[in-house]
PDB file of N, CA and C in Angstrom:
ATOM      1  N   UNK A   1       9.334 -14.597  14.328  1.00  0.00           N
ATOM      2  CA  UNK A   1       9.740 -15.925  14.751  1.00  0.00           C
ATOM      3  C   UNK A   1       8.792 -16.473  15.804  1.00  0.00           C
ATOM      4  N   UNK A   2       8.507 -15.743  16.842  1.00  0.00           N
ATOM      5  CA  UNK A   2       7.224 -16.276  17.418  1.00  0.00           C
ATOM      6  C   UNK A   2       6.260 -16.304  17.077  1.00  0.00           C
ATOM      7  N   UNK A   3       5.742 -16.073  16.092  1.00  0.00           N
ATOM      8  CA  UNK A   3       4.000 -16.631  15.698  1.00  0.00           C
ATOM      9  C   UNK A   3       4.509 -18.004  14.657  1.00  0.00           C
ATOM     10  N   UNK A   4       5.504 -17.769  14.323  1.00  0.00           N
ATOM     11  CA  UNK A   4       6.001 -19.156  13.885  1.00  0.00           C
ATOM     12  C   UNK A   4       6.241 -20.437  14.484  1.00  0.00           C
ATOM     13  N   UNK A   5       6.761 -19.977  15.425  1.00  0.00           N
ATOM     14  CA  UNK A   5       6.798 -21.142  16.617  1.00  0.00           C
ATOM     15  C   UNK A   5       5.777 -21.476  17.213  1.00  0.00           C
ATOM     16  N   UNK A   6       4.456 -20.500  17.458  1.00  0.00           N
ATOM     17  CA  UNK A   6       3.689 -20.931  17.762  1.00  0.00           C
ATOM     18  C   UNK A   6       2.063 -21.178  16.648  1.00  0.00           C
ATOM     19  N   UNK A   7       2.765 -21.527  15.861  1.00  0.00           N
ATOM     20  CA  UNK A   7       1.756 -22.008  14.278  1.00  0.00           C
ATOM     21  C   UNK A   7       0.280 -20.962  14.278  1.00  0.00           C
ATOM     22  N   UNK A   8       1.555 -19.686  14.111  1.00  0.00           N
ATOM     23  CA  UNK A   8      -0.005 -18.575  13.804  1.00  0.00           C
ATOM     24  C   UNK A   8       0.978 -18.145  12.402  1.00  0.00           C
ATOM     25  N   UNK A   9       0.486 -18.642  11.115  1.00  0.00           N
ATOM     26  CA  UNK A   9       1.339 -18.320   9.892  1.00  0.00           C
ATOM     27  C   UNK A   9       0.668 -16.627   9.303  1.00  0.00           C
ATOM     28  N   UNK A  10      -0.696 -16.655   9.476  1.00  0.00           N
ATOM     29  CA  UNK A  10      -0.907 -15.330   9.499  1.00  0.00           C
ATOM     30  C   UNK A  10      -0.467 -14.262  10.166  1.00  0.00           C
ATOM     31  N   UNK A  11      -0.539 -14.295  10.877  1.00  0.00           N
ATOM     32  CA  UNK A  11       0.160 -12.996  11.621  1.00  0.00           C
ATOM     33  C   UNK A  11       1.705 -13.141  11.757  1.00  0.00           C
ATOM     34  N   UNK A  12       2.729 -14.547  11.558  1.00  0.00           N
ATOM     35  CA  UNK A  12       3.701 -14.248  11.331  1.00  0.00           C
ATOM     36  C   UNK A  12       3.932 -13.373   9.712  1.00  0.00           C
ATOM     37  N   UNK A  13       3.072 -13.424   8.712  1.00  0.00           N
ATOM     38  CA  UNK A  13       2.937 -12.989   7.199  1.00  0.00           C
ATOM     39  C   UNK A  13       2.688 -11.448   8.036  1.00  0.00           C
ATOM     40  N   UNK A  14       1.589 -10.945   8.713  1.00  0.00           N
ATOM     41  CA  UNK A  14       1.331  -9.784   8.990  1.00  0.00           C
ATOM     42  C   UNK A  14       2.466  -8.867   9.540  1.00  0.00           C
ATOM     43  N   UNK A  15       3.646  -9.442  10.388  1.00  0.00           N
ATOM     44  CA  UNK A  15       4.477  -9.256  11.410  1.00  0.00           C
ATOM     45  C   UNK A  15       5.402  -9.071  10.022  1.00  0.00           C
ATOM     46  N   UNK A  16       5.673  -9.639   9.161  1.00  0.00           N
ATOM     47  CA  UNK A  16       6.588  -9.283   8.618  1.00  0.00           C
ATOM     48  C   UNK A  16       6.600  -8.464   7.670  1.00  0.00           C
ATOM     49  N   UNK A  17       5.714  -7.911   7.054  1.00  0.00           N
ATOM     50  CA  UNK A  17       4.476  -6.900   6.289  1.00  0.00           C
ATOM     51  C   UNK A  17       5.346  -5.543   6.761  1.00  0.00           C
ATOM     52  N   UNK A  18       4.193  -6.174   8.136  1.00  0.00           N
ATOM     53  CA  UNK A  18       4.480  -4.554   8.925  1.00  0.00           C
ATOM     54  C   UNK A  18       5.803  -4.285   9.169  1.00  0.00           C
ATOM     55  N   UNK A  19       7.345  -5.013   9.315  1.00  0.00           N
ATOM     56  CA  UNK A  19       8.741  -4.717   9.573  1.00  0.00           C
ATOM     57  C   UNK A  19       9.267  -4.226   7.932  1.00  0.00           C
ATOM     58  N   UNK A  20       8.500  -4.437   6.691  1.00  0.00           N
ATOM     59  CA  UNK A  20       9.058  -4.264   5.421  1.00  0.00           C
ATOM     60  C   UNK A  20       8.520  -2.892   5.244  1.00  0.00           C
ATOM     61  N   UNK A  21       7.324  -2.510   5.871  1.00  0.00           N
ATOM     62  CA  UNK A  21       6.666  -1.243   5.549  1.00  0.00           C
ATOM     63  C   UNK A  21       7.335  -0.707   6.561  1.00  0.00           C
ATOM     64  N   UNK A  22       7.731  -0.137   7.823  1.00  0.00           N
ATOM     65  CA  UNK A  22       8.213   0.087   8.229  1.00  0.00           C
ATOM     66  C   UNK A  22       9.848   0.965   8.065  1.00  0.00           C
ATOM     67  N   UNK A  23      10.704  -0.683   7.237  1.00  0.00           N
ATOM     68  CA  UNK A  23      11.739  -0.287   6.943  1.00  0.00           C
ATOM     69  C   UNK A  23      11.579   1.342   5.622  1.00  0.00           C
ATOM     70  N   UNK A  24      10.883   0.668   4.873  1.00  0.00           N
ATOM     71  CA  UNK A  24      10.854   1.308   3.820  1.00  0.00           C
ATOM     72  C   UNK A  24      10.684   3.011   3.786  1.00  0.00           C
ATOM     73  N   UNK A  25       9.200   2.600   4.912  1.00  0.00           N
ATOM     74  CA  UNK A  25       8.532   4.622   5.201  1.00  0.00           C
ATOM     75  C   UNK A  25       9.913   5.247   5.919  1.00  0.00           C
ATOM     76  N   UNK A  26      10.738   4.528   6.605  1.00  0.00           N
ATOM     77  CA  UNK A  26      11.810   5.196   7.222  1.00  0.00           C
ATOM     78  C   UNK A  26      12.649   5.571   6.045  1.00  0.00           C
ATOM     79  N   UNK A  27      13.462   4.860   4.985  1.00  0.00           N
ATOM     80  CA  UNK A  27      14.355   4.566   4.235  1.00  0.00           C
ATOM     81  C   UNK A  27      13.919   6.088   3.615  1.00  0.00           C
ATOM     82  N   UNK A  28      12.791   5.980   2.870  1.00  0.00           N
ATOM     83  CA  UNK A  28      12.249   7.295   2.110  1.00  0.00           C
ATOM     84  C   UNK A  28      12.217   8.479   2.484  1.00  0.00           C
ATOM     85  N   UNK A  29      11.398   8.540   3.957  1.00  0.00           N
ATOM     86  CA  UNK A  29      11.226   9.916   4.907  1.00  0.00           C
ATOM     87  C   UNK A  29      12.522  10.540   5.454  1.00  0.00           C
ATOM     88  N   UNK A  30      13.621   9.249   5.490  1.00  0.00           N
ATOM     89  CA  UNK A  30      14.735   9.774   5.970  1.00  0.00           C
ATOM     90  C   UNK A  30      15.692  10.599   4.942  1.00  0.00           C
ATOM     91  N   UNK A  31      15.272   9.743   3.679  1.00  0.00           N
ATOM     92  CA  UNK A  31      16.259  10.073   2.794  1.00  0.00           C
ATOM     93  C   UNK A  31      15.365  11.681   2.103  1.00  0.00           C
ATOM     94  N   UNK A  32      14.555  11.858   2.333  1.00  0.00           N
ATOM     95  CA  UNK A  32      13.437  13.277   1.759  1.00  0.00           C
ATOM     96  C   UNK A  32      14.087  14.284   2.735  1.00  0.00           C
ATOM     97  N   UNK A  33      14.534  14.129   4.127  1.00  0.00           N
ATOM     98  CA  UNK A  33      15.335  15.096   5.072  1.00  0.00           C
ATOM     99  C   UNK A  33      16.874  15.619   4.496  1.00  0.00           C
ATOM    100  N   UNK A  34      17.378  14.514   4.101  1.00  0.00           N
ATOM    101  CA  UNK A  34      18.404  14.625   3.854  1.00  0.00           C
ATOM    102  C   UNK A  34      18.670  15.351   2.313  1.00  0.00           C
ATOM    103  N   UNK A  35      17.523  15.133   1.300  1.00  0.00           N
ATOM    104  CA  UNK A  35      17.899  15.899   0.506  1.00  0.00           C
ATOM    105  C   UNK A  35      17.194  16.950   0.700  1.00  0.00           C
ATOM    106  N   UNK A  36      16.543  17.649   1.361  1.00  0.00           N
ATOM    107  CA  UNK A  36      15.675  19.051   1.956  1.00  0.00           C
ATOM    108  C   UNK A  36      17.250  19.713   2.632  1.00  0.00           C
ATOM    109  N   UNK A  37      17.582  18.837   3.322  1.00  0.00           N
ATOM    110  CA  UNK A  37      18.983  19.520   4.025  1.00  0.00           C
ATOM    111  C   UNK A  37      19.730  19.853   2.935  1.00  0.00           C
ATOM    112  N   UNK A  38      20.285  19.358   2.250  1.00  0.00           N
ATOM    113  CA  UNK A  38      21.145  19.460   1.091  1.00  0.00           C
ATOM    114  C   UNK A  38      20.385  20.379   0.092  1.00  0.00           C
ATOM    115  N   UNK A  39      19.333  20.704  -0.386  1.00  0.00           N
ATOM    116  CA  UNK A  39      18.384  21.831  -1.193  1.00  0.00           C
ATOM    117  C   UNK A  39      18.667  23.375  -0.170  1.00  0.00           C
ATOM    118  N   UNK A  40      19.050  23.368   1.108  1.00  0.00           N
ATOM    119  CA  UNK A  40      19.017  24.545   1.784  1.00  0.00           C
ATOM    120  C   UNK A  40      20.321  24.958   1.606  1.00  0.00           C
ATOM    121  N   UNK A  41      21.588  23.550   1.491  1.00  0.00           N
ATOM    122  CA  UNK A  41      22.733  24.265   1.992  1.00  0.00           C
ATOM    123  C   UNK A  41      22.807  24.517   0.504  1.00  0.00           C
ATOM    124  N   UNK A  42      22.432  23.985  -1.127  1.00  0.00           N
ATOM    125  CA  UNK A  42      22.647  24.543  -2.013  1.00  0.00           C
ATOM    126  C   UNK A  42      21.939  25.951  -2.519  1.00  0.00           C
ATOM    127  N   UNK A  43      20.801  26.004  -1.695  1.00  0.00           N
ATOM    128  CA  UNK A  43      20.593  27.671  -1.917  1.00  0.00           C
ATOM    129  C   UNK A  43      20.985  28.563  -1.389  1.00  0.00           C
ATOM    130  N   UNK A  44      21.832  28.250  -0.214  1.00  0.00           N
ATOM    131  CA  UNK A  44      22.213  29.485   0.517  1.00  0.00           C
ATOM    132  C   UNK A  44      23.585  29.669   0.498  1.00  0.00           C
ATOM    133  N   UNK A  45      24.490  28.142   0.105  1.00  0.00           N
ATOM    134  CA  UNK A  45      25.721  28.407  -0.098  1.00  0.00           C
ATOM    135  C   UNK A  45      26.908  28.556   1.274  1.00  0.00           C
ATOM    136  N   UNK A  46      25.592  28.280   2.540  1.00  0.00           N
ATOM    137  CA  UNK A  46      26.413  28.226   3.430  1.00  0.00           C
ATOM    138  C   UNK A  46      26.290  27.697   4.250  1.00  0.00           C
ATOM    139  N   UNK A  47      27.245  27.146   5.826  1.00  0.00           N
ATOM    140  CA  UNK A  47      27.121  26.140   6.273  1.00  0.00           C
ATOM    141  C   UNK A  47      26.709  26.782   8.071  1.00  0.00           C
ATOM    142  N   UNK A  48      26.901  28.027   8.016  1.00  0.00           N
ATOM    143  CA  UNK A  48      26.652  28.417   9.537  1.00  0.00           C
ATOM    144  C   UNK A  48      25.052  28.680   9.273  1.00  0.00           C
ATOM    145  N   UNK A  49      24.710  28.364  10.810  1.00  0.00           N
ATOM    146  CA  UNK A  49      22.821  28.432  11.055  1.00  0.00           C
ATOM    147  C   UNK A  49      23.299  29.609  11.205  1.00  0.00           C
ATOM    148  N   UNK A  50      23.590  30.257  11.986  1.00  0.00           N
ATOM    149  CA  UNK A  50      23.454  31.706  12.248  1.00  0.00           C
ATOM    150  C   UNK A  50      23.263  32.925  10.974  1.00  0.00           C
ATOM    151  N   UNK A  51      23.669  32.597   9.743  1.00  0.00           N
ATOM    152  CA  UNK A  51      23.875  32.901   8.799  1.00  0.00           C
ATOM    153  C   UNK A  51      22.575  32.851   7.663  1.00  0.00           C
ATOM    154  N   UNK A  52      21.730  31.813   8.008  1.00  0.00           N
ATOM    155  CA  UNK A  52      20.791  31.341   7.168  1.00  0.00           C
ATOM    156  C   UNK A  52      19.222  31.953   7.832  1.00  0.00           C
ATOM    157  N   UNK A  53      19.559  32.997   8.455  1.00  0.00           N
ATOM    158  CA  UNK A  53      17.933  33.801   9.002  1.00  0.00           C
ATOM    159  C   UNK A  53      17.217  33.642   7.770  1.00  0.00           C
ATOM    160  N   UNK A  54      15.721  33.481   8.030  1.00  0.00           N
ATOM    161  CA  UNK A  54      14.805  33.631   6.780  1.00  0.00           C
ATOM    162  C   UNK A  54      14.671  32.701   5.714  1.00  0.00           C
ATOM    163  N   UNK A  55      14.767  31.426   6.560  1.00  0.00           N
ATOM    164  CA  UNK A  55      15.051  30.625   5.553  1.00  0.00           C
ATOM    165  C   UNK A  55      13.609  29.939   5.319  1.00  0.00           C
ATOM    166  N   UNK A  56      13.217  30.185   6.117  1.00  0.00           N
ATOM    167  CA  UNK A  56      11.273  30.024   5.264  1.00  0.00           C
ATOM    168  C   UNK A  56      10.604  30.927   4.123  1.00  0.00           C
ATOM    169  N   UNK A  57      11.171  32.540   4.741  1.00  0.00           N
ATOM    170  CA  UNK A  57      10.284  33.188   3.477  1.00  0.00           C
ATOM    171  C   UNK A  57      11.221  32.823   2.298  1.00  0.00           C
ATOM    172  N   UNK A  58      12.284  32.838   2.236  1.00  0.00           N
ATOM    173  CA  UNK A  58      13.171  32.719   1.144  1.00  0.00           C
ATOM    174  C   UNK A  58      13.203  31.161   0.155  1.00  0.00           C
ATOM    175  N   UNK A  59      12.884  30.077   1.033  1.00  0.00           N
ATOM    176  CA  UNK A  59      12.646  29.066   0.318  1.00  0.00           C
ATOM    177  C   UNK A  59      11.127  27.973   0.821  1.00  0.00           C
ATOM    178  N   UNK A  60      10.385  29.080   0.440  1.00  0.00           N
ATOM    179  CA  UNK A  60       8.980  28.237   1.010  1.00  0.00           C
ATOM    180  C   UNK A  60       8.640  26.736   0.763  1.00  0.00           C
ATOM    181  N   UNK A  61       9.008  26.429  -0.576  1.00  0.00           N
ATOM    182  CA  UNK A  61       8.363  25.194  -0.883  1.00  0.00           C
ATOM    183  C   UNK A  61       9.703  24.219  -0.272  1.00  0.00           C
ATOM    184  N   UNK A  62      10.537  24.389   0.153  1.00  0.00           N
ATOM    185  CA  UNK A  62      11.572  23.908   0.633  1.00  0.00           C
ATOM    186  C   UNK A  62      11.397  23.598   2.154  1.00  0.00           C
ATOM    187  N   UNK A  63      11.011  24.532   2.971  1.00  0.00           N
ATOM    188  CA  UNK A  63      10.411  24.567   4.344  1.00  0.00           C
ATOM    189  C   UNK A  63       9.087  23.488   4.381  1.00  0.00           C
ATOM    190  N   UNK A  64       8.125  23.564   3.251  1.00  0.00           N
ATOM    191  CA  UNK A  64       6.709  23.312   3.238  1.00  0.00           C
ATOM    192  C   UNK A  64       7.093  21.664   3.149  1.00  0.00           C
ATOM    193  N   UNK A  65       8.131  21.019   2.384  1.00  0.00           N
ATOM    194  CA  UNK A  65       8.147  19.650   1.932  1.00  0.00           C
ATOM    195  C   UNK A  65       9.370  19.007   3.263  1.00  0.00           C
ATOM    196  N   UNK A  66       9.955  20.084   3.341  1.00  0.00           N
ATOM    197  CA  UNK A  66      10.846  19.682   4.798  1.00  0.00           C
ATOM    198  C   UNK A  66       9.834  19.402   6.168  1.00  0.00           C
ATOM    199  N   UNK A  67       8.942  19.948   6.080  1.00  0.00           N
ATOM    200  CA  UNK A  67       7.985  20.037   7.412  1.00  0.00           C
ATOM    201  C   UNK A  67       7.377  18.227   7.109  1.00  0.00           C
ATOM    202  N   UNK A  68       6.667  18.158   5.885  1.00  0.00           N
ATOM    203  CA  UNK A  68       6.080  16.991   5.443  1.00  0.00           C
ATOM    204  C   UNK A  68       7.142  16.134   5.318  1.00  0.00           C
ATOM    205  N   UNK A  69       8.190  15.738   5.371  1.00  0.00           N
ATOM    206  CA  UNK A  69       9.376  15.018   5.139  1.00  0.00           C
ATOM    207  C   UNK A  69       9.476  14.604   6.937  1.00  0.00           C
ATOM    208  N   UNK A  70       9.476  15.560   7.558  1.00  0.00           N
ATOM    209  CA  UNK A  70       9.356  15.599   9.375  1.00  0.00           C
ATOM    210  C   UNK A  70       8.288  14.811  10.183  1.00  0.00           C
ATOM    211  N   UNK A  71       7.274  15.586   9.411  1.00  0.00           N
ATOM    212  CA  UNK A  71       6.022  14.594  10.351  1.00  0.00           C
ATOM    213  C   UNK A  71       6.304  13.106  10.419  1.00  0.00           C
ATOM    214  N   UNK A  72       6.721  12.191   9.752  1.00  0.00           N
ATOM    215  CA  UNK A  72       6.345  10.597  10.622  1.00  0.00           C
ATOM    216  C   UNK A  72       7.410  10.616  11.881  1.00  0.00           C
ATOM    217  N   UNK A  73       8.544  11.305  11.929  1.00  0.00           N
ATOM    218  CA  UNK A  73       8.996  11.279  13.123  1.00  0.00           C
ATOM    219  C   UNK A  73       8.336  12.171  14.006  1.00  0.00           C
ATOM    220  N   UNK A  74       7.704  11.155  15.111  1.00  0.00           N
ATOM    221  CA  UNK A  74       7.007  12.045  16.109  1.00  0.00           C
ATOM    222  C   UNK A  74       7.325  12.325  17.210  1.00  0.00           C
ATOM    223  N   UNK A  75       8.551  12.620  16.866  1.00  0.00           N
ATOM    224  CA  UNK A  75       9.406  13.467  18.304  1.00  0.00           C
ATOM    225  C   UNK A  75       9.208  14.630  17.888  1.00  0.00           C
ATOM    226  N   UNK A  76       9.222  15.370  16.627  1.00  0.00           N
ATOM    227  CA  UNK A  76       9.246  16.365  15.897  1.00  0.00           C
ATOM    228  C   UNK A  76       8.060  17.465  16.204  1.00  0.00           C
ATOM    229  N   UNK A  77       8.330  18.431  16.592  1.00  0.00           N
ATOM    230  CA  UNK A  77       6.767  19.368  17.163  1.00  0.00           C
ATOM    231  C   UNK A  77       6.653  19.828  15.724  1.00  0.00           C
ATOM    232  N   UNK A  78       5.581  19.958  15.257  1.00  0.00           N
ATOM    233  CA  UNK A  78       4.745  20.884  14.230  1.00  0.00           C
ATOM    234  C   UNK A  78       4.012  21.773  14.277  1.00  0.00           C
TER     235      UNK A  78
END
């Protein structure tokens, strides 16, 4: 709304680009966690952490796409 108001139509087009890409990389990355979460609790069948030791060697490619599912949130240590 402000580059609109102030008659910059490009970068209001750019500004809104970047809030659609945005929404989206979240929408996806979030929803790739959530089914990585849901792929662990269906292989292991259970719901306590304490219970689920080894859950890297046991489901590698599960860990490997959960890690890549993690990275754009960069609160996340890797």
């Amino acid at each position: 709304m402000i580059f609109t108001s102030f008659n910059m139509p490009m970068l209001a087009a750019l500004a809104l680009i970047a809030g659609l890409y945005h929404t989206m990389n979240h929408a996806v990355f979030k929803g790739l966690l959530f089914m990585g979460a849901g792929a662990v609790l269906h292989a292991t069948n259970e719901r306590n952490m304490e219970e689920m030791g080894g859950l890297i060697h046991r489901n590698a490619w599960t860990a490997a796409l959960f890690r890549i599912a993690a990275y754009p949130f960069p609160r996340l240590p890797l």
